[in-house]
C-alpha atoms as a PDB file:
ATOM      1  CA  UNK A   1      19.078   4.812  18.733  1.00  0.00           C
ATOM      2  CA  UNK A   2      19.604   1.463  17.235  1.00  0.00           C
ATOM      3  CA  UNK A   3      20.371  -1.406  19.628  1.00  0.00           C
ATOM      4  CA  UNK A   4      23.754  -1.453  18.295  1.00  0.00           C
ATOM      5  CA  UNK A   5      24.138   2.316  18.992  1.00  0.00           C
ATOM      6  CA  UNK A   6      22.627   1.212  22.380  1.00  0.00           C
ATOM      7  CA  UNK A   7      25.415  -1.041  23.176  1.00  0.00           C
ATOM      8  CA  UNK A   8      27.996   0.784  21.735  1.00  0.00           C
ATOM      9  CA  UNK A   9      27.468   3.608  23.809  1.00  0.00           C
ATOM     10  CA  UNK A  10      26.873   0.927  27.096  1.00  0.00           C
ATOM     11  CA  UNK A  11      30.203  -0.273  26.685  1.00  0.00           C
ATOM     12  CA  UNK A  12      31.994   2.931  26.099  1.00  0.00           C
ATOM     13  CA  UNK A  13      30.752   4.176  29.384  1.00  0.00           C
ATOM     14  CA  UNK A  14      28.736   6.127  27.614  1.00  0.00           C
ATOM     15  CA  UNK A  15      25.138   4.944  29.024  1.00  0.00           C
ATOM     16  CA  UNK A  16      25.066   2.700  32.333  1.00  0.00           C
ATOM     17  CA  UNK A  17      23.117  -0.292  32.628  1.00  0.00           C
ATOM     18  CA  UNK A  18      19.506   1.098  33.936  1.00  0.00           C
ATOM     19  CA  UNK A  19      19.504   3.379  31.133  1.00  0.00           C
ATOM     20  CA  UNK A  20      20.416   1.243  28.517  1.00  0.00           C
ATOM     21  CA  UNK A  21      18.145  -1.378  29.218  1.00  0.00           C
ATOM     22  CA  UNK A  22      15.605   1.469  29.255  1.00  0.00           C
ATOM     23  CA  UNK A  23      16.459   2.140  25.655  1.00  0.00           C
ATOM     24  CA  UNK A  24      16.474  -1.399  24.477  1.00  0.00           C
ATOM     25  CA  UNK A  25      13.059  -1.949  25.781  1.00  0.00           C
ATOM     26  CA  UNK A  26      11.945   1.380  24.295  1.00  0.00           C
ATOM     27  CA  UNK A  27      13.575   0.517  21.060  1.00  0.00           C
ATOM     28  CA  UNK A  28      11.468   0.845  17.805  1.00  0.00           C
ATOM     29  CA  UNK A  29       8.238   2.299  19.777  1.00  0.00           C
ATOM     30  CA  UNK A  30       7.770   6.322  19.737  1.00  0.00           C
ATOM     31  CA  UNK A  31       4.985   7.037  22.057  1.00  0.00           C
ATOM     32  CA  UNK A  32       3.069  10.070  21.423  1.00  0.00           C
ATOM     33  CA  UNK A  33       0.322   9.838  23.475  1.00  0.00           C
ATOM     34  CA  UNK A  34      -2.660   9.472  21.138  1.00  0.00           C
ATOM     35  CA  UNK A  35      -0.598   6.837  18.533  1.00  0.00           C
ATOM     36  CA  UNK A  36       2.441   4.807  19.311  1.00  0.00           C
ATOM     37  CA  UNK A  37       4.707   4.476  16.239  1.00  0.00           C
ATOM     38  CA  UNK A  38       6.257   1.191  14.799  1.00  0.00           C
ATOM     39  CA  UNK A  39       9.602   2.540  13.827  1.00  0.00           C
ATOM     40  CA  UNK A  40      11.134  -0.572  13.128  1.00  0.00           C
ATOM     41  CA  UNK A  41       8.297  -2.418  11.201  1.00  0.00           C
ATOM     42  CA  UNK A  42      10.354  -1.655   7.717  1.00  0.00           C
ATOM     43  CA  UNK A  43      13.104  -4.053   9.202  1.00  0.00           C
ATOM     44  CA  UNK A  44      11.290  -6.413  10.786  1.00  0.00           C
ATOM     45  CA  UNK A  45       8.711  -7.227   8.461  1.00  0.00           C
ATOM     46  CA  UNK A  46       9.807  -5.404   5.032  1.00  0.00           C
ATOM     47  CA  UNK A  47       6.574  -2.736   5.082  1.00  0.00           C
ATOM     48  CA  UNK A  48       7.500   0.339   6.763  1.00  0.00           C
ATOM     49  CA  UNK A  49       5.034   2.146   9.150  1.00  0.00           C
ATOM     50  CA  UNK A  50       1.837   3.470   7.433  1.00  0.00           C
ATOM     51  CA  UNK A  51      -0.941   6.352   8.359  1.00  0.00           C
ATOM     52  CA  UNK A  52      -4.454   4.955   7.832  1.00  0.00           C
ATOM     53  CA  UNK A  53      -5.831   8.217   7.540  1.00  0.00           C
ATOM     54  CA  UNK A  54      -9.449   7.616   7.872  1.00  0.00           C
ATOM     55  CA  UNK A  55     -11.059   8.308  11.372  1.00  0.00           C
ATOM     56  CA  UNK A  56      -8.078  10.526  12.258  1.00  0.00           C
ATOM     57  CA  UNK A  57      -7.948  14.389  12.927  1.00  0.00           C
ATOM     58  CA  UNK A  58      -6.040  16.612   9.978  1.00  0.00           C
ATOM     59  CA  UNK A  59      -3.756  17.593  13.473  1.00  0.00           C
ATOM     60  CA  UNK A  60      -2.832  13.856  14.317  1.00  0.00           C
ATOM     61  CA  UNK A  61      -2.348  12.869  10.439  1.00  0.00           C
ATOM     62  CA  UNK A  62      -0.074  16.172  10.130  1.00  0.00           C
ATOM     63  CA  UNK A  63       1.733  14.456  13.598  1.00  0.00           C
ATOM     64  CA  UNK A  64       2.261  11.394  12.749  1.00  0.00           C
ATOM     65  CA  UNK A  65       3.629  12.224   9.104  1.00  0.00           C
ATOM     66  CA  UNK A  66       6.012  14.667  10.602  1.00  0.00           C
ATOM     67  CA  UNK A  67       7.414  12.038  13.624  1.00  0.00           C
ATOM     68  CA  UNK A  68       8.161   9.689  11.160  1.00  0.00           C
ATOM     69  CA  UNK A  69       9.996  12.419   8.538  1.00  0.00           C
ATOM     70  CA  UNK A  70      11.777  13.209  11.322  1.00  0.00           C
ATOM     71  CA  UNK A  71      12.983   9.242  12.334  1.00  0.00           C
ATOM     72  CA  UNK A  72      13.980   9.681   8.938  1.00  0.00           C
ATOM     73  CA  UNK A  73      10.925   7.441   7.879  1.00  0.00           C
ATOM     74  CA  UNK A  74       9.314   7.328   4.362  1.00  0.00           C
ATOM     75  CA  UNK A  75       5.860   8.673   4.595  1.00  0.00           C
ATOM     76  CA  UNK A  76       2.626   6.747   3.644  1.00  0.00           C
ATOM     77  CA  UNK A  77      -0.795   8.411   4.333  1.00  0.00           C
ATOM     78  CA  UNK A  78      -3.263   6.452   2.524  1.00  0.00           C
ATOM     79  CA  UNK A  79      -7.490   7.736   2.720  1.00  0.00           C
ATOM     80  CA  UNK A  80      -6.509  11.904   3.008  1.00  0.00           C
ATOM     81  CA  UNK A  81      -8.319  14.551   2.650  1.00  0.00           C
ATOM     82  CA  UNK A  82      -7.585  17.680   1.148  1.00  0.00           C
ATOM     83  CA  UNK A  83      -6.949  19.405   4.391  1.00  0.00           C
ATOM     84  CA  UNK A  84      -4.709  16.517   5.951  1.00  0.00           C
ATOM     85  CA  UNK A  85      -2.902  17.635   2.539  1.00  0.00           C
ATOM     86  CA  UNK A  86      -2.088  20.796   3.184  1.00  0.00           C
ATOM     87  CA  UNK A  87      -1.432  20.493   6.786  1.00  0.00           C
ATOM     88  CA  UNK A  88       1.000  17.687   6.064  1.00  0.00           C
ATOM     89  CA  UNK A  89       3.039  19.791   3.415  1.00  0.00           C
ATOM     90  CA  UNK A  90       3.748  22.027   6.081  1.00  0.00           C
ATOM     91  CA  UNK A  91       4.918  19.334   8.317  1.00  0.00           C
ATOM     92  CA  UNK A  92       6.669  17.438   5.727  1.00  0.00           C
ATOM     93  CA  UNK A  93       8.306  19.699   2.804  1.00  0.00           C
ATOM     94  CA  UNK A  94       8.288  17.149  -0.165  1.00  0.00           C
ATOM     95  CA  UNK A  95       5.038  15.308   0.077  1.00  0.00           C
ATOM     96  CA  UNK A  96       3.397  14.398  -3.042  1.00  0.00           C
ATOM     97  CA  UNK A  97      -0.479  14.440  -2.841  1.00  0.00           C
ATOM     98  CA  UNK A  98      -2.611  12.079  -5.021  1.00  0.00           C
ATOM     99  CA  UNK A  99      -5.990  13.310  -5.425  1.00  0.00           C
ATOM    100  CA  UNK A 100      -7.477  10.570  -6.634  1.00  0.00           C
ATOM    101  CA  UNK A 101      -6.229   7.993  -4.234  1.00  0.00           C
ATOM    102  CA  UNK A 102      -6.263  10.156  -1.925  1.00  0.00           C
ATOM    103  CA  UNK A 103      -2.776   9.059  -0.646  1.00  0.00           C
ATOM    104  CA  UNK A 104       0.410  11.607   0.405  1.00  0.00           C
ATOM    105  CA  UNK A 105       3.709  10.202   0.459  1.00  0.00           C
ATOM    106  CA  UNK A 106       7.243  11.519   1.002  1.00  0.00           C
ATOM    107  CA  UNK A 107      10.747   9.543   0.319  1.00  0.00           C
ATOM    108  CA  UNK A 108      13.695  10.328   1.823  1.00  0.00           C
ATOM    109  CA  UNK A 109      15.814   8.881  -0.866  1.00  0.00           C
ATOM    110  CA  UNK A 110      14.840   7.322  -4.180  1.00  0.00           C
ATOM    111  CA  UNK A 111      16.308   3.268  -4.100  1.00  0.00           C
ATOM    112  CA  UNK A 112      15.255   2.663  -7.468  1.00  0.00           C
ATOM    113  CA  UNK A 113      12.646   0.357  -9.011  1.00  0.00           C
ATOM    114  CA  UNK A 114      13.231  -3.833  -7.975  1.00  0.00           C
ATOM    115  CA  UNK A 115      13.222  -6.646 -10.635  1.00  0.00           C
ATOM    116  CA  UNK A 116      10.218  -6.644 -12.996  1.00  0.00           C
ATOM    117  CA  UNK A 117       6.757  -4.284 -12.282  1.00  0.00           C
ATOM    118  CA  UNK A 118       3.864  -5.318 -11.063  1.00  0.00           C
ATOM    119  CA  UNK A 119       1.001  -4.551 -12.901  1.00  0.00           C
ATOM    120  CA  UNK A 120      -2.580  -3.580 -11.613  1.00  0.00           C
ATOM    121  CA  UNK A 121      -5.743  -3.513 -14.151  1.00  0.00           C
ATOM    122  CA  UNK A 122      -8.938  -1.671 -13.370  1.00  0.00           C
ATOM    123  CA  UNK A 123     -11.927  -3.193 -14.462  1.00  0.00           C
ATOM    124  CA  UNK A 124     -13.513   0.847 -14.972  1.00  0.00           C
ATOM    125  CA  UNK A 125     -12.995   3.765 -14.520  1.00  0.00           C
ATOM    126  CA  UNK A 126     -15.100   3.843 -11.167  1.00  0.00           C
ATOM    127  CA  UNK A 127     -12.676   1.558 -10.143  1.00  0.00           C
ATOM    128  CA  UNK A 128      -9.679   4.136  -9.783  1.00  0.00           C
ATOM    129  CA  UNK A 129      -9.432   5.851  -6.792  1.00  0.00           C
ATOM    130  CA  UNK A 130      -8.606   1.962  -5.538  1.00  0.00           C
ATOM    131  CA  UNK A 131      -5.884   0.783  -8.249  1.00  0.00           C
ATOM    132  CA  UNK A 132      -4.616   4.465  -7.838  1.00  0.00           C
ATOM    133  CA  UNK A 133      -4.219   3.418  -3.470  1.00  0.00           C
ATOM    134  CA  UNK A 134      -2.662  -0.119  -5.118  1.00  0.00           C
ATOM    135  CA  UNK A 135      -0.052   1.904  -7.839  1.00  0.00           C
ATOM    136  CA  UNK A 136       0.329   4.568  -4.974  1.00  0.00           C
ATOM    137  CA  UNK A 137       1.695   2.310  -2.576  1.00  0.00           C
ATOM    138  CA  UNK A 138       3.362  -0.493  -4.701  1.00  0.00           C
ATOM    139  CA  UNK A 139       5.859   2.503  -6.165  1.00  0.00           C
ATOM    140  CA  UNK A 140       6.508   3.811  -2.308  1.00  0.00           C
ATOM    141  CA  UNK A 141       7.806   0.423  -1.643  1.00  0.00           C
ATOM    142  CA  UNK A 142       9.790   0.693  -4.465  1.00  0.00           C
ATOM    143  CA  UNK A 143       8.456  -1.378  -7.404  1.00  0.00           C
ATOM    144  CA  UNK A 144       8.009  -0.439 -11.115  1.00  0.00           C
ATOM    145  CA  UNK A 145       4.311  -0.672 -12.138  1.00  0.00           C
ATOM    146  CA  UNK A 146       2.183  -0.577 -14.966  1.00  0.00           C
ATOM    147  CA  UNK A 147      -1.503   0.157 -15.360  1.00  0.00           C
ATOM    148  CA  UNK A 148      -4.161  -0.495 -17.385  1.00  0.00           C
ATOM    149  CA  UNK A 149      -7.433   0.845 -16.967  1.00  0.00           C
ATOM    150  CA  UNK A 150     -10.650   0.424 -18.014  1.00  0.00           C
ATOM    151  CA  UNK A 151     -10.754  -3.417 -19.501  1.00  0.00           C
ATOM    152  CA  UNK A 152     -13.688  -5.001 -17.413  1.00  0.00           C
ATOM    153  CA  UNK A 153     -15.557  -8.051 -19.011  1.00  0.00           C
ATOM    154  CA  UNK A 154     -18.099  -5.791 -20.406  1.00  0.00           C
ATOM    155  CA  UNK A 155     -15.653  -5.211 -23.425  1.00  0.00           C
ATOM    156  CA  UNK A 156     -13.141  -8.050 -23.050  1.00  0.00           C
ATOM    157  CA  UNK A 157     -11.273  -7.007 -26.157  1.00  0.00           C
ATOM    158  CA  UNK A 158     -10.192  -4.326 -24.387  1.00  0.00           C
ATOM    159  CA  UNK A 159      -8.529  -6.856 -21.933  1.00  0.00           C
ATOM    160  CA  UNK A 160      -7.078  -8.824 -25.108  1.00  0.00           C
ATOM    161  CA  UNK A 161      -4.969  -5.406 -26.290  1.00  0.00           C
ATOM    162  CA  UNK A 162      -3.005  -5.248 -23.020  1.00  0.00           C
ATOM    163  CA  UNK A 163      -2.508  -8.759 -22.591  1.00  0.00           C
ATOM    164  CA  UNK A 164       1.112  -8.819 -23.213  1.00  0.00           C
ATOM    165  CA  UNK A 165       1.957  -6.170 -20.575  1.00  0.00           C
ATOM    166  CA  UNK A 166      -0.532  -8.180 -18.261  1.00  0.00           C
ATOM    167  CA  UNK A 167       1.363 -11.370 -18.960  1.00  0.00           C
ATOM    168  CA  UNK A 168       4.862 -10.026 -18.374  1.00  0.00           C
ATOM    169  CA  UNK A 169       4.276  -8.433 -14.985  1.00  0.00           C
ATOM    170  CA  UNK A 170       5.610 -10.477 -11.994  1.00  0.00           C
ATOM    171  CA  UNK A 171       2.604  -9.726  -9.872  1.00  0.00           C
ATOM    172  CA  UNK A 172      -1.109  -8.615 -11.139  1.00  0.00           C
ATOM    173  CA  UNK A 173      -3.666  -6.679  -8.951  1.00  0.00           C
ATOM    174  CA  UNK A 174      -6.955  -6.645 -10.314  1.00  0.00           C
ATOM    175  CA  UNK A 175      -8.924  -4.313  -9.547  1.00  0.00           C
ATOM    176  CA  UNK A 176     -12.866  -4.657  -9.965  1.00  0.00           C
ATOM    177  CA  UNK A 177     -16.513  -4.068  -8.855  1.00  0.00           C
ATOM    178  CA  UNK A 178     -20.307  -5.181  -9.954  1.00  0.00           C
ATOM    179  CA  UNK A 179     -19.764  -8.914 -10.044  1.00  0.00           C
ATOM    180  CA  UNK A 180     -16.003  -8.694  -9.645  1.00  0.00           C
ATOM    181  CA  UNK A 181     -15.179 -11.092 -13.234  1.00  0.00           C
ATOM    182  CA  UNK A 182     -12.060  -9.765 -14.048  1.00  0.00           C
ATOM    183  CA  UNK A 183     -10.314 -11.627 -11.712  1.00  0.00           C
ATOM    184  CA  UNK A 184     -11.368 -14.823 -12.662  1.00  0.00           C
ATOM    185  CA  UNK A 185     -10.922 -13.928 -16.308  1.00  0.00           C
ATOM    186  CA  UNK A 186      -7.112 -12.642 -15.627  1.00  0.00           C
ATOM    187  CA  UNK A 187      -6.541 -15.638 -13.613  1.00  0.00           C
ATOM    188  CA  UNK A 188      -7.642 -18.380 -16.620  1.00  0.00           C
ATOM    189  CA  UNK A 189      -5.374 -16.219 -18.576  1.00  0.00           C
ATOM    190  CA  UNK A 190      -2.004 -15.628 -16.985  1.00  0.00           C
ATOM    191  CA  UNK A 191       1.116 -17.548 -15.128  1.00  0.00           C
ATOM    192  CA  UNK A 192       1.481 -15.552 -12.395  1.00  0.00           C
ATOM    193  CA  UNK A 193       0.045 -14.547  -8.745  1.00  0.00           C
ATOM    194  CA  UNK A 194      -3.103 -12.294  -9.497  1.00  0.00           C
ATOM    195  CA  UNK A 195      -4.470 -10.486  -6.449  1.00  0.00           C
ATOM    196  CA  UNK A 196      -8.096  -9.613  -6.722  1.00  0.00           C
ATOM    197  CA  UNK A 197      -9.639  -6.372  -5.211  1.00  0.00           C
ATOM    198  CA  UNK A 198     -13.290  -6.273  -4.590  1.00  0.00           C
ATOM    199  CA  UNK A 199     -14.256  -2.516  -4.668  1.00  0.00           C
ATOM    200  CA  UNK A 200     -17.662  -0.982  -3.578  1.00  0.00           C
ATOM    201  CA  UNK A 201     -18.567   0.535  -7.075  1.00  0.00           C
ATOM    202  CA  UNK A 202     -21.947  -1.238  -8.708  1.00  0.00           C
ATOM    203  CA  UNK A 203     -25.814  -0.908  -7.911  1.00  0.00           C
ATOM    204  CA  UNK A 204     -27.843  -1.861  -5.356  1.00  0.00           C
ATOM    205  CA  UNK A 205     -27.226  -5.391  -5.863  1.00  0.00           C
ATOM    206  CA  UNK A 206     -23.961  -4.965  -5.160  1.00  0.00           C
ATOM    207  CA  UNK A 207     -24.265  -4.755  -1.537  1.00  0.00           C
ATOM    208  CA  UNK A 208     -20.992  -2.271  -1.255  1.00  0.00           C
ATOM    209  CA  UNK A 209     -18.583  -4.590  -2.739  1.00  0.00           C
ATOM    210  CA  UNK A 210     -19.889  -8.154  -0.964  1.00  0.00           C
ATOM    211  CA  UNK A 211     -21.273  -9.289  -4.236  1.00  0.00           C
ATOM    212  CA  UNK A 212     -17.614  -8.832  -5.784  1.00  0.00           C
ATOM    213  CA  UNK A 213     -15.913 -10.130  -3.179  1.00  0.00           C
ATOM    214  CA  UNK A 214     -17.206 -13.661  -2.845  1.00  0.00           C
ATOM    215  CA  UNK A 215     -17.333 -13.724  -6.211  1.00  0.00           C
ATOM    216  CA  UNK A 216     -13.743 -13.282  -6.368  1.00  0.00           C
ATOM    217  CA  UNK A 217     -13.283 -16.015  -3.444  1.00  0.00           C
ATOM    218  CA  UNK A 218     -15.134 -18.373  -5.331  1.00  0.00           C
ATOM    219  CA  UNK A 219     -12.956 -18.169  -8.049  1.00  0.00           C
ATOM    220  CA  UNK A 220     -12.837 -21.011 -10.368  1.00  0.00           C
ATOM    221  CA  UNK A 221      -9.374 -19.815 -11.853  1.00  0.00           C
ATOM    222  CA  UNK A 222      -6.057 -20.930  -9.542  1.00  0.00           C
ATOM    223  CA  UNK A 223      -3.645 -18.869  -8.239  1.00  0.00           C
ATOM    224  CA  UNK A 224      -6.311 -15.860  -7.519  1.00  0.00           C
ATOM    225  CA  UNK A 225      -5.944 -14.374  -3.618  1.00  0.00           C
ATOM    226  CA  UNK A 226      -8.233 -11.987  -2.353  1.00  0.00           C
ATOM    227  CA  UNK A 227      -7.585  -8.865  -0.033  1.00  0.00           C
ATOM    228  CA  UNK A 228     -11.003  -6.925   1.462  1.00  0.00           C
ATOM    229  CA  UNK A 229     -13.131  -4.880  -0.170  1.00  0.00           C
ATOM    230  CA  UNK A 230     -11.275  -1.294  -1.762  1.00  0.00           C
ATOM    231  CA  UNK A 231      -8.315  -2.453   0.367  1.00  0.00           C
ATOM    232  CA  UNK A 232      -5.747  -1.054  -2.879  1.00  0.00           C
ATOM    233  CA  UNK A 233      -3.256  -0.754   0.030  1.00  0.00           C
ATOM    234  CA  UNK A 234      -3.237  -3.990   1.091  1.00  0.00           C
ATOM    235  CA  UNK A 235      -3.250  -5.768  -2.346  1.00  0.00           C
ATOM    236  CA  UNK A 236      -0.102  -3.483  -2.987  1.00  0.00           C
ATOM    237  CA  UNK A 237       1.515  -4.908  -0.010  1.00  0.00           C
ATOM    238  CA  UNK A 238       1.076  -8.407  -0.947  1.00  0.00           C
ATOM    239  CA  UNK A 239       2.127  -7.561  -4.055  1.00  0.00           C
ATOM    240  CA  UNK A 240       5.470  -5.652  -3.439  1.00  0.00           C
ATOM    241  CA  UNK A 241       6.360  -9.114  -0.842  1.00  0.00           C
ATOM    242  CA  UNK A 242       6.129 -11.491  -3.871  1.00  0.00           C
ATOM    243  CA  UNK A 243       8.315  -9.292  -6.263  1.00  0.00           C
ATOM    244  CA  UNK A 244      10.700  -8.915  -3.380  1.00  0.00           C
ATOM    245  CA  UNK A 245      11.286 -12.922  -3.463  1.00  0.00           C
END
């Protein structure tokens, strides 16, 4: 129950005091033992409740996914496996499984894109499975998007072709390993927030994404922010905020 419903039902005579105070102090927690849900994050912060898959059992993914459905909750499970997949499905009759980045999400209702898209570029290909998280999560929260793939500094004319639909975007999430340049580049390039994701992909030298990630702090280019490293999810996030404003 909402707290309105709470006191609605107070005052009717319908609940007495001890009982509604219980609720109101309950109100927007679900306890289930081995995860307590945030069932009002959506309207107290915008973002709804997510699953962070990753270090959870295929049972309590399948749980959690089905509690919310059934709070009438939009599902996010972002870093799924296969197996969560199917076990989810069965839960949640809708879900939509992306493979690639490795997300499953289920919306109660369609609200329709907001104003603009926000666009996220890949600097490679071994870049996806993160910009996929980023596009993944950016359209759950209800945002048009447009990607581009594939356009790291290595061949910066590829960058050049899609610079138009880079430039019109409200929001841009870059998306990039190695030494992390595209960021930087994008930034010198464009009038509007960029978000830079550092991703693990690159050799040895890389050190799992640190190399890209201060490099992307150290931006010389304003107006660049940086999330963590192959944190698509959280970039999207950001993202969906600004266009909201």
């Amino acid at each position: 129950m909402t707290a309105k419903e709470i006191l609605e039902r107070y005052k009717s005579g319908n609940l007495d005091l001890t009982d509604a105070l219980q609720h109101l102090s309950n109100n927007g927690i679900d306890e289930m033992g081995f995860a307590t849900l945030d069932i009002d994050r959506l309207r107290r912060t915008g973002l709804p409740e997510v699953i962070y898959a990753s270090g959870k059992t295929v049972e309590q993914v399948a749980q959690i996914a089905e509690r919310l459905y059934l709070n009438g909750i939009d599902v996010l499970a972002t870093r799924v496996t296969d197996a969560m997949y199917e076990a989810v499905k069965a839960a949640v009759p809708g879900a939509i499984y992306n493979p690639v980045a490795k997300t499953i999400t289920y919306k109660h209702r369609d609200d329709g894109p907001g104003k603009g898209y926000i666009a996220i570029v890949a600097a490679g290909t071994s870049d996806m499975p993160v910009a996929e998280e980023a596009a993944e999560t950016v359209r759950f929260l209800n945002n048009r998007v447009e990607t581009i793939y594939d356009v790291g500094v290595a061949g910066i004319h590829r960058l050049f072709h899609k610079l138009d639909v880079i430039r019109n975007a409200r929001v841009i999430i870059v998306v990039a390993g190695m030494e992390g340049a595209l960021a930087s580049v994008i930034g010198g390039l464009v009038d509007k927030p960029v978000i830079g994701v550092p991703t693990s992909v690159g050799y040895g030298a890389n050190f799992g994404g640190l190399s890209a990630l201060l490099s992307m702090l150290n931006s010389c280019a304003s107006g660049v922010s940086v999330v963590n490293i192959d944190n698509g999810f959280g970039a999207a996030c950001q993202a969906a905020l600004i266009n909201k404003l």
